[in-house]
Structures are given as structure tokens and as C-alpha cells.
PDB file of N, CA and C in Angstrom:
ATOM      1  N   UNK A   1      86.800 108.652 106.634  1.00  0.00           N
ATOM      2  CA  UNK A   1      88.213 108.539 106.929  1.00  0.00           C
ATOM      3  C   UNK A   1      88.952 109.600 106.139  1.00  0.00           C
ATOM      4  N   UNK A   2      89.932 110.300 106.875  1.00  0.00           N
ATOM      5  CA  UNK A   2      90.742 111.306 106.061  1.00  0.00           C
ATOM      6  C   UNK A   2      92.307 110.833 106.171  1.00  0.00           C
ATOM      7  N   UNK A   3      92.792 110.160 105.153  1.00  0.00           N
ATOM      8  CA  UNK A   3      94.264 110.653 105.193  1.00  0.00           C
ATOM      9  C   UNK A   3      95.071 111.771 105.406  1.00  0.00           C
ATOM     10  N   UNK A   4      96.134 111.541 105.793  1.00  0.00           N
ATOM     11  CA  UNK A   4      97.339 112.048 106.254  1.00  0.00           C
ATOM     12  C   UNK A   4      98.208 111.814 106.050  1.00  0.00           C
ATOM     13  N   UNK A   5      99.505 112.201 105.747  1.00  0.00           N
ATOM     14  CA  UNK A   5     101.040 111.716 105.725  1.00  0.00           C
ATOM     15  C   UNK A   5     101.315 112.501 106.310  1.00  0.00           C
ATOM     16  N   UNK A   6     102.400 111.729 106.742  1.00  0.00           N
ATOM     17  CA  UNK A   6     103.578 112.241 108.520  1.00  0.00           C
ATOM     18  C   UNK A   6     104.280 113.634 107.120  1.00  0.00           C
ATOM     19  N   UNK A   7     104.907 114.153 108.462  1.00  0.00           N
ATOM     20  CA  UNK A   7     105.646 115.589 107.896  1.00  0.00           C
ATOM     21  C   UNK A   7     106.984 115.163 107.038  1.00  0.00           C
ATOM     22  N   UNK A   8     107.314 113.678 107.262  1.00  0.00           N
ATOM     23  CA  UNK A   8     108.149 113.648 106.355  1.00  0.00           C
ATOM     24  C   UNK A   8     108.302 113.710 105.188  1.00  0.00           C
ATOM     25  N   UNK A   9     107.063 113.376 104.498  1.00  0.00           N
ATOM     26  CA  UNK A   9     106.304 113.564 102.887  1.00  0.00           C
ATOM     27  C   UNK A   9     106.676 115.811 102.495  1.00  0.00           C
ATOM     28  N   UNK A  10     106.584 116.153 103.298  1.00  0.00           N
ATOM     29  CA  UNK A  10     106.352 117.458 103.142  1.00  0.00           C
ATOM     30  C   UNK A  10     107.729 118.258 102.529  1.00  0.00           C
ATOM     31  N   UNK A  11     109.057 117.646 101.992  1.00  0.00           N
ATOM     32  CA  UNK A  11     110.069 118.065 101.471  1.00  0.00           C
ATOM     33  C   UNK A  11     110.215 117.193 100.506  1.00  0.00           C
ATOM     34  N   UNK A  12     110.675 117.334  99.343  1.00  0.00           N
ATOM     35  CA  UNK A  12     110.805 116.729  97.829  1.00  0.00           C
ATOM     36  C   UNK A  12     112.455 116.879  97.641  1.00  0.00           C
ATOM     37  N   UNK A  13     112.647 116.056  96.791  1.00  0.00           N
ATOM     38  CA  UNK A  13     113.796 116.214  95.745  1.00  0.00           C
ATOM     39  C   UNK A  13     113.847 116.197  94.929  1.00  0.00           C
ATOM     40  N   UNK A  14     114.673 117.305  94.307  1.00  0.00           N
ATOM     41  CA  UNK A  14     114.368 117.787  92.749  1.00  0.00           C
ATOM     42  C   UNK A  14     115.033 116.737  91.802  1.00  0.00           C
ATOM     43  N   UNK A  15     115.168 116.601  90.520  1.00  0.00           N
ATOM     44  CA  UNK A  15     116.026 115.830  90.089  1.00  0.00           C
ATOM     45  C   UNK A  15     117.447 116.397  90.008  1.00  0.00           C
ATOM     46  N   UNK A  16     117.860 116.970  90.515  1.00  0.00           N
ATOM     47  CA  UNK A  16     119.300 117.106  90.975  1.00  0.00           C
ATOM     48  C   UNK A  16     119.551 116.985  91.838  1.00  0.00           C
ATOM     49  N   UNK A  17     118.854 116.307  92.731  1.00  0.00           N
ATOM     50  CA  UNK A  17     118.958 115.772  94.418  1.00  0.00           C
ATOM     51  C   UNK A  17     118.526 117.283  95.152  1.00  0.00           C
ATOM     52  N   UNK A  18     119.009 118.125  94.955  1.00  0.00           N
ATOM     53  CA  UNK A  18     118.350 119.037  95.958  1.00  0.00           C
ATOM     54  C   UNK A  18     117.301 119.409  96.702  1.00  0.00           C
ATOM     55  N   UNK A  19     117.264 119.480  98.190  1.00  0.00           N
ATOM     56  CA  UNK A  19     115.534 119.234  98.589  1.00  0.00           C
ATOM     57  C   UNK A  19     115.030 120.351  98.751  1.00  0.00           C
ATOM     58  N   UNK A  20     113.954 120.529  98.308  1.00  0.00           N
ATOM     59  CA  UNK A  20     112.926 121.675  98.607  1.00  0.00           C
ATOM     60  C   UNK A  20     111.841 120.809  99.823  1.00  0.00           C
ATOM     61  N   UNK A  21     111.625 122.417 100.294  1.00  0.00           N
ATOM     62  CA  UNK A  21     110.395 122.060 101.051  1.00  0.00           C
ATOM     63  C   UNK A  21     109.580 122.964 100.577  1.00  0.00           C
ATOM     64  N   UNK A  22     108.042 121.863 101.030  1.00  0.00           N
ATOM     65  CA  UNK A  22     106.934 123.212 100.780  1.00  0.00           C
ATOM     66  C   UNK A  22     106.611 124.049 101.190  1.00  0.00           C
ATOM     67  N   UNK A  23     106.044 125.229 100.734  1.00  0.00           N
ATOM     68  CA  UNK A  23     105.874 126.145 101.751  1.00  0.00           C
ATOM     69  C   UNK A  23     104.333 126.746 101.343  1.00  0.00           C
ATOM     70  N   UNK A  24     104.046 127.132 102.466  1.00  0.00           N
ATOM     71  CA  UNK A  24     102.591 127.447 102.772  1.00  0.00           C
ATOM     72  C   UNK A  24     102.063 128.759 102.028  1.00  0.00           C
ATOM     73  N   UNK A  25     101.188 128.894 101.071  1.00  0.00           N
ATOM     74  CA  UNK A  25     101.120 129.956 100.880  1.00  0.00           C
ATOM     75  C   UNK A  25      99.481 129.783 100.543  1.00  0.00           C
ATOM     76  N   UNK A  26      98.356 131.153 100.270  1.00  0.00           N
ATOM     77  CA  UNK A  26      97.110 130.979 100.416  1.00  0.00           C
ATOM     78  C   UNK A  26      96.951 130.512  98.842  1.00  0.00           C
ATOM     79  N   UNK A  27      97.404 130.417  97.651  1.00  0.00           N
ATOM     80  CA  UNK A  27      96.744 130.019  96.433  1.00  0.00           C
ATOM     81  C   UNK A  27      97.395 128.494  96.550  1.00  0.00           C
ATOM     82  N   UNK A  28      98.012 127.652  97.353  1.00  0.00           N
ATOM     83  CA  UNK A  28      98.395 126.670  97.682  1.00  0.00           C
ATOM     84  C   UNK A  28      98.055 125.743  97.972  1.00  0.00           C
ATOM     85  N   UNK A  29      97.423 126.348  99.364  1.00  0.00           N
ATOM     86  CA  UNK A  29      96.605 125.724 100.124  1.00  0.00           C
ATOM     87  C   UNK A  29      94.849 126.333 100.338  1.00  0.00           C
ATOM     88  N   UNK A  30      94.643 125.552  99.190  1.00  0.00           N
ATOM     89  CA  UNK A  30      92.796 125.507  98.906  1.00  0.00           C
ATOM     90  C   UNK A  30      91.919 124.372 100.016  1.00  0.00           C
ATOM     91  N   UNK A  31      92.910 123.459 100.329  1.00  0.00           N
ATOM     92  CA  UNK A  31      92.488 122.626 100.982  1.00  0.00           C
ATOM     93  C   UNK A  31      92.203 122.833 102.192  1.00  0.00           C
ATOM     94  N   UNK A  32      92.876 124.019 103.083  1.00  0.00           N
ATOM     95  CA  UNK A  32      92.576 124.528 104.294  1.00  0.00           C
ATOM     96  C   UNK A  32      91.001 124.920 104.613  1.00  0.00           C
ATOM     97  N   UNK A  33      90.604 125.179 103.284  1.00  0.00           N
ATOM     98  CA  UNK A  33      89.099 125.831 103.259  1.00  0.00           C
ATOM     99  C   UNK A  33      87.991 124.608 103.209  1.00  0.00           C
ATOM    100  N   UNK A  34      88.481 123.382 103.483  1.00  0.00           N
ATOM    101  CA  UNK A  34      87.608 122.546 103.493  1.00  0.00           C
ATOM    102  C   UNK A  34      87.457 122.060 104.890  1.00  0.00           C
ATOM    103  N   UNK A  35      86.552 121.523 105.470  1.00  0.00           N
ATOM    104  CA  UNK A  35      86.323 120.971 106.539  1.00  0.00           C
ATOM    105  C   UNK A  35      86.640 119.452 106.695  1.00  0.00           C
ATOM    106  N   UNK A  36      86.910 118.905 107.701  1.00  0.00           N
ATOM    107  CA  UNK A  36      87.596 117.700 107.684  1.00  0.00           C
ATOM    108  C   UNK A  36      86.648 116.508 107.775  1.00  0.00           C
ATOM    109  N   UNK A  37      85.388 116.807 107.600  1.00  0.00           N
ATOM    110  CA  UNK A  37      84.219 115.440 106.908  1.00  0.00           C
ATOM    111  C   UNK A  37      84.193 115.913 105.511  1.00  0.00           C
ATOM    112  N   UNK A  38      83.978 117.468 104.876  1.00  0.00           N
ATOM    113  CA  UNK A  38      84.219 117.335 103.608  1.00  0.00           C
ATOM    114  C   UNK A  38      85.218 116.666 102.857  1.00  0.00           C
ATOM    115  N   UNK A  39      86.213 117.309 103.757  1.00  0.00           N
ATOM    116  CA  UNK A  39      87.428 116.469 102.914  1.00  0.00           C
ATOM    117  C   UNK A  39      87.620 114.971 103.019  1.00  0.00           C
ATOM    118  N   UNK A  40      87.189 114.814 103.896  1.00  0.00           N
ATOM    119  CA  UNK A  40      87.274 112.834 103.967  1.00  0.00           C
ATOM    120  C   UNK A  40      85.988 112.102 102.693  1.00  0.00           C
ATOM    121  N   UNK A  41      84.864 112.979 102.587  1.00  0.00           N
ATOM    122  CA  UNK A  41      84.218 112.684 101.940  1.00  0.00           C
ATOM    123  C   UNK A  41      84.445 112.579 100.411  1.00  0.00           C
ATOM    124  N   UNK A  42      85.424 113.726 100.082  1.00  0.00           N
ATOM    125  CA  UNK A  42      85.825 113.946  98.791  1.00  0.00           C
ATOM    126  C   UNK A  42      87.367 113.114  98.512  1.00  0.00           C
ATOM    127  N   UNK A  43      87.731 112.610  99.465  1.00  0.00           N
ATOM    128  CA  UNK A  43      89.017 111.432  99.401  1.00  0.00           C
ATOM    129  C   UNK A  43      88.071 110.114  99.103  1.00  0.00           C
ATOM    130  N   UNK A  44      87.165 109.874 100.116  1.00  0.00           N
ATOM    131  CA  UNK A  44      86.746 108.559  99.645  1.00  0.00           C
ATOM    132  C   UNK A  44      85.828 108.467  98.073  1.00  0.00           C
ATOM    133  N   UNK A  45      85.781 109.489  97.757  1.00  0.00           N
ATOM    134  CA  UNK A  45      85.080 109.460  96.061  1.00  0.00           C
ATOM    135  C   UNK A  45      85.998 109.583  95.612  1.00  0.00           C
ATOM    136  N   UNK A  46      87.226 109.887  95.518  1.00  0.00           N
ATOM    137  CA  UNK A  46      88.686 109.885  94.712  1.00  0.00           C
ATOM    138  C   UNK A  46      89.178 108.662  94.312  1.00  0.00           C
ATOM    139  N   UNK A  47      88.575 108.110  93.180  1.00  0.00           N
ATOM    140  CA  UNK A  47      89.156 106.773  92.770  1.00  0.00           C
ATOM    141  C   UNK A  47      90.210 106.229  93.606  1.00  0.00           C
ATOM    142  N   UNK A  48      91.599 107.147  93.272  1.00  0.00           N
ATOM    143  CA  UNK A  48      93.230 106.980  93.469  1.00  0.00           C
ATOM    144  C   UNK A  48      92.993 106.675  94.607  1.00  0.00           C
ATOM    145  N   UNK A  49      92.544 107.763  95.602  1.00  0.00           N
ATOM    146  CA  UNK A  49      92.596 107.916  96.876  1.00  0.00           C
ATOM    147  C   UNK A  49      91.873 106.223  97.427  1.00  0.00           C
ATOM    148  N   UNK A  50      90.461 106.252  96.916  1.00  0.00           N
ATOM    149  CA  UNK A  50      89.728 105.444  97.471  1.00  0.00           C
ATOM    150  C   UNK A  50      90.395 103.713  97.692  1.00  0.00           C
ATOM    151  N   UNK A  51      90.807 103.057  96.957  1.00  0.00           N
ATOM    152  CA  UNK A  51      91.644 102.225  97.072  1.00  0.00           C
ATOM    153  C   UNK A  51      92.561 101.877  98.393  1.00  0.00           C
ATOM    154  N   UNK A  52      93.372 103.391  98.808  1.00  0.00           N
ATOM    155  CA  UNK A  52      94.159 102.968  99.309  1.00  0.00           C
ATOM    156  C   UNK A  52      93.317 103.136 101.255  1.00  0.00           C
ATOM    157  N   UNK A  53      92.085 103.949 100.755  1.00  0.00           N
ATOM    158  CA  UNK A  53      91.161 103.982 101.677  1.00  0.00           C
ATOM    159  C   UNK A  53      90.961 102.677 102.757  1.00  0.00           C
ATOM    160  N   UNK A  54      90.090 102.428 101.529  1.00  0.00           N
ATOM    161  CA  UNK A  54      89.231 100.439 101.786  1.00  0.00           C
ATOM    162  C   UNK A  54      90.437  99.698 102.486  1.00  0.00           C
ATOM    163  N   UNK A  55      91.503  99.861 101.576  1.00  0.00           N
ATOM    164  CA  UNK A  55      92.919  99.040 102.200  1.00  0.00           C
ATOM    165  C   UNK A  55      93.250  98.732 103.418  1.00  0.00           C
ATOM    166  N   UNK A  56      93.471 100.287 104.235  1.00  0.00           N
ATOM    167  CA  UNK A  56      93.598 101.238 105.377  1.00  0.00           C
ATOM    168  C   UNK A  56      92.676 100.735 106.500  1.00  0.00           C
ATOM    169  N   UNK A  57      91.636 100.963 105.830  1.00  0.00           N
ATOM    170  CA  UNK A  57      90.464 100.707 106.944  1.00  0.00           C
ATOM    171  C   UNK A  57      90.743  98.698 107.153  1.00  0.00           C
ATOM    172  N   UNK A  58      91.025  98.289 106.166  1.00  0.00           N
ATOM    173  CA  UNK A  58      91.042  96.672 106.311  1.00  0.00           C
ATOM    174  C   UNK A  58      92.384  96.237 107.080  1.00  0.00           C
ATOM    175  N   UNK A  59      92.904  97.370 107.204  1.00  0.00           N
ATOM    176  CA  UNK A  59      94.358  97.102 107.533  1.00  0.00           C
ATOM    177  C   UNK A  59      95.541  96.116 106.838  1.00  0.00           C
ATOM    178  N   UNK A  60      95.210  96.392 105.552  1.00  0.00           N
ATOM    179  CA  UNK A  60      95.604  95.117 104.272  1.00  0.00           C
ATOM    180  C   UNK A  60      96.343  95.695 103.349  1.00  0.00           C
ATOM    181  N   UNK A  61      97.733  95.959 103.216  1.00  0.00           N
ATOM    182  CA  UNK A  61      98.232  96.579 102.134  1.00  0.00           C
ATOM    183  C   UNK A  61      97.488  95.475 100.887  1.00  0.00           C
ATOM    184  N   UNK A  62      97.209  96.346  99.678  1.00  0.00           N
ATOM    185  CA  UNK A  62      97.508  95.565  98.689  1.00  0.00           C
ATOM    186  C   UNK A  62      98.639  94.986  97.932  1.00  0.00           C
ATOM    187  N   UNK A  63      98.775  93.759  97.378  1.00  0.00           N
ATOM    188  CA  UNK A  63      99.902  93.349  96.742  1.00  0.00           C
ATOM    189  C   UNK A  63      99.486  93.903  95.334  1.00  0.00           C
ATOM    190  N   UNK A  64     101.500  94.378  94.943  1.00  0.00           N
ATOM    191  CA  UNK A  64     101.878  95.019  94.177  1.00  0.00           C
ATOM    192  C   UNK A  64     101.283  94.005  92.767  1.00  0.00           C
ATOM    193  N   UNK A  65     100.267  93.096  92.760  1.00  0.00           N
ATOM    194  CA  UNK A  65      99.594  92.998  91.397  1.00  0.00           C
ATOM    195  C   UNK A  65      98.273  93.693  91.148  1.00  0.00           C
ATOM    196  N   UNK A  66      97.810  93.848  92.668  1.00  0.00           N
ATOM    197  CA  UNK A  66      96.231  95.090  92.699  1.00  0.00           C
ATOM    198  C   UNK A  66      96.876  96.010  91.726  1.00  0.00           C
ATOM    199  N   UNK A  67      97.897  96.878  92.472  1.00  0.00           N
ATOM    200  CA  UNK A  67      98.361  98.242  92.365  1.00  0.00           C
ATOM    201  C   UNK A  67      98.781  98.488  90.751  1.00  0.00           C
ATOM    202  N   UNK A  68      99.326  97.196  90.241  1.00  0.00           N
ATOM    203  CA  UNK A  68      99.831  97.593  89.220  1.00  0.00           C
ATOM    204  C   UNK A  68      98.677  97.928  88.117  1.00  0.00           C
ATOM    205  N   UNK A  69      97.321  97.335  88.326  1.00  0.00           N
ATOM    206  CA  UNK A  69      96.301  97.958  87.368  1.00  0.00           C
ATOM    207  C   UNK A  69      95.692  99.405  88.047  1.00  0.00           C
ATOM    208  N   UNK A  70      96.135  99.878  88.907  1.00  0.00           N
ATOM    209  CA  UNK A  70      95.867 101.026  89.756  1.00  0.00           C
ATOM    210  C   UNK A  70      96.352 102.654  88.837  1.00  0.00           C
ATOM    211  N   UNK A  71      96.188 103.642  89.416  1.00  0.00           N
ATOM    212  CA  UNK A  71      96.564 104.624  88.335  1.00  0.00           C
ATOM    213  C   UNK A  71      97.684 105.242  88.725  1.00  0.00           C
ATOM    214  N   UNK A  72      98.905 106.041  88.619  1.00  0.00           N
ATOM    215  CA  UNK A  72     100.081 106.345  89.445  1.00  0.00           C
ATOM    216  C   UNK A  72     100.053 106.968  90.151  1.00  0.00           C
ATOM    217  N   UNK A  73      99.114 107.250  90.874  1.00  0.00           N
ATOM    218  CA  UNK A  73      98.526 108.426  91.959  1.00  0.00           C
ATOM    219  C   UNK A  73      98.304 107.195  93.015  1.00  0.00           C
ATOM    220  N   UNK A  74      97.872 106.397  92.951  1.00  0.00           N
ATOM    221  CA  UNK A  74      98.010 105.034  93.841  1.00  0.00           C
ATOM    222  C   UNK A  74      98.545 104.639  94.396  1.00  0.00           C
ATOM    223  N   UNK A  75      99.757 104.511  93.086  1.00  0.00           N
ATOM    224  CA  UNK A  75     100.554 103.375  93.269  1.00  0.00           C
ATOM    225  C   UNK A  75     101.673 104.427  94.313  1.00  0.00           C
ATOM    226  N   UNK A  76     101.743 105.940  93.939  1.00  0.00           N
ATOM    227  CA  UNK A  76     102.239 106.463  94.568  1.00  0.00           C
ATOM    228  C   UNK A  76     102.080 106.494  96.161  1.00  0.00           C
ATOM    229  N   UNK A  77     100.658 106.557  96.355  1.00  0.00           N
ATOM    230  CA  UNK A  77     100.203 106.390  97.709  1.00  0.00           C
ATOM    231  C   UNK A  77     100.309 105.215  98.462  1.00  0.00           C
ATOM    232  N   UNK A  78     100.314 103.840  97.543  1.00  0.00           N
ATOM    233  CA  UNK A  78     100.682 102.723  98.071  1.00  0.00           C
ATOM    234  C   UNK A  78     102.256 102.617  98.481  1.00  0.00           C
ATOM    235  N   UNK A  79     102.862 103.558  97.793  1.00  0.00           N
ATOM    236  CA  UNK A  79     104.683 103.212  97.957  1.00  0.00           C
ATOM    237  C   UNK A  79     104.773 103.823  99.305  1.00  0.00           C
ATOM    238  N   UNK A  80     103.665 104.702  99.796  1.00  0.00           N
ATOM    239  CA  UNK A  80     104.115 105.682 101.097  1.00  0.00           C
ATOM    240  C   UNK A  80     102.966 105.208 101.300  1.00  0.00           C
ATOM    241  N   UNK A  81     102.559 103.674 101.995  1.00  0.00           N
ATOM    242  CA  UNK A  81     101.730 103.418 102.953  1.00  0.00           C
ATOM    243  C   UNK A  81     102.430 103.021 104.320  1.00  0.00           C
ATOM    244  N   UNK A  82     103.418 103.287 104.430  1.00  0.00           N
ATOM    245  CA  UNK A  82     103.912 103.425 105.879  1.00  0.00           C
ATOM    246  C   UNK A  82     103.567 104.758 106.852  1.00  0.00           C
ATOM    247  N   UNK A  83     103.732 105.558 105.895  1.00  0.00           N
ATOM    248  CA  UNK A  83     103.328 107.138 106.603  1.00  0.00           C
ATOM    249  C   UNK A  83     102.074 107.695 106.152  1.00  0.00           C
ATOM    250  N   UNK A  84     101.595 107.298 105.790  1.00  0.00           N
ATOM    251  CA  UNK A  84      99.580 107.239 105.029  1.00  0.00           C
ATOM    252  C   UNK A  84      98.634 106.831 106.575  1.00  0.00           C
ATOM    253  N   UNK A  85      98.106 107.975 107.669  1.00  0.00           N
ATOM    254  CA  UNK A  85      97.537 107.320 108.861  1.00  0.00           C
ATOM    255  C   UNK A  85      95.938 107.739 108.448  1.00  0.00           C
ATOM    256  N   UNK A  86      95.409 107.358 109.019  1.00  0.00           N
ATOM    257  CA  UNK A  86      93.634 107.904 109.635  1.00  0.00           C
ATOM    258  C   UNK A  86      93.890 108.771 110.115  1.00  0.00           C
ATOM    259  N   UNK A  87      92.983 109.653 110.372  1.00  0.00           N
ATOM    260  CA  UNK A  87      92.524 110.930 111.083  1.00  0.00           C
ATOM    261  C   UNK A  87      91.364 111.380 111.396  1.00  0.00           C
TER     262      UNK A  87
END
């Protein structure tokens, strides 16, 4: 399984509210150079990642007492499990 987030994830706000978006550039994007079973393979060995994996596939958010022993890379991914799909 490979995650994804919708394009809405793809612009930030700074702490002065101002939004940036990302932008594509080749020392950026390392991840392009992976293939999309590698990369699913190397998400599901990703602790952070893996969690919200198992979840996904169960179709089961976890409740926010899993998450809270989770690491903030998680918990981050759990806050944006609305836009978090399969692929």
C-alpha cells in the first residue's frame, strides 16, 4: 500500500499565516526516483507511517489514545486522515 495526500496538503502556512506552496525542484524530490512498490515497501517499514497503514487498510481510524503514545509524525498523519488515500 502507498499513501497519498490529496493536493490540498501541498501548500503550508508559515507562522505568519502566509501560504507557501511547494515547489518542485530535483534535490527535492528524491522520491520521484523511487518506484511505486519500492516506495510502498519503504512506507510500510516506516514505523510513523506504518500505523497509520494497518489503520487504512482496516478502515479504522485510531482513537486519539493509540495516537497519543504514537510519535508526531503520526499523530500528524492521523490529524490528515481524511485526505491520507491508497494507491
Amino acid at each position: 500500500m502507498q499513501i497519498e495526500l490529496s493536493e490540498a496538503t501541498h501548500s503550508i502556512r508559515t507562522a505568519k499565516g502566509d501560504q507557501q506552496s511547494s515547489q518542485k525542484t530535483d534535490e527535492s524530490n528524491w522520491v520521484w526516483s523511487e518506484t511505486s512498490d519500492t516506495f510502498a515497501i519503504k512506507q510500510s517499514a516506516d514505523e510513523d507511517v506504518a500505523v497509520i497503514i494497518k489503520a487504512k487498510r482496516e478502515d479504522k481510524k485510531p482513537g486519539r489514545d493509540v495516537i497519543d503514545t504514537c510519535s508526531s509524525e503520526c499523530r500528524h498523519y492521523w490529524l490528515m486522515w481524511d485526505d491520507i488515500s491508497e494507491k
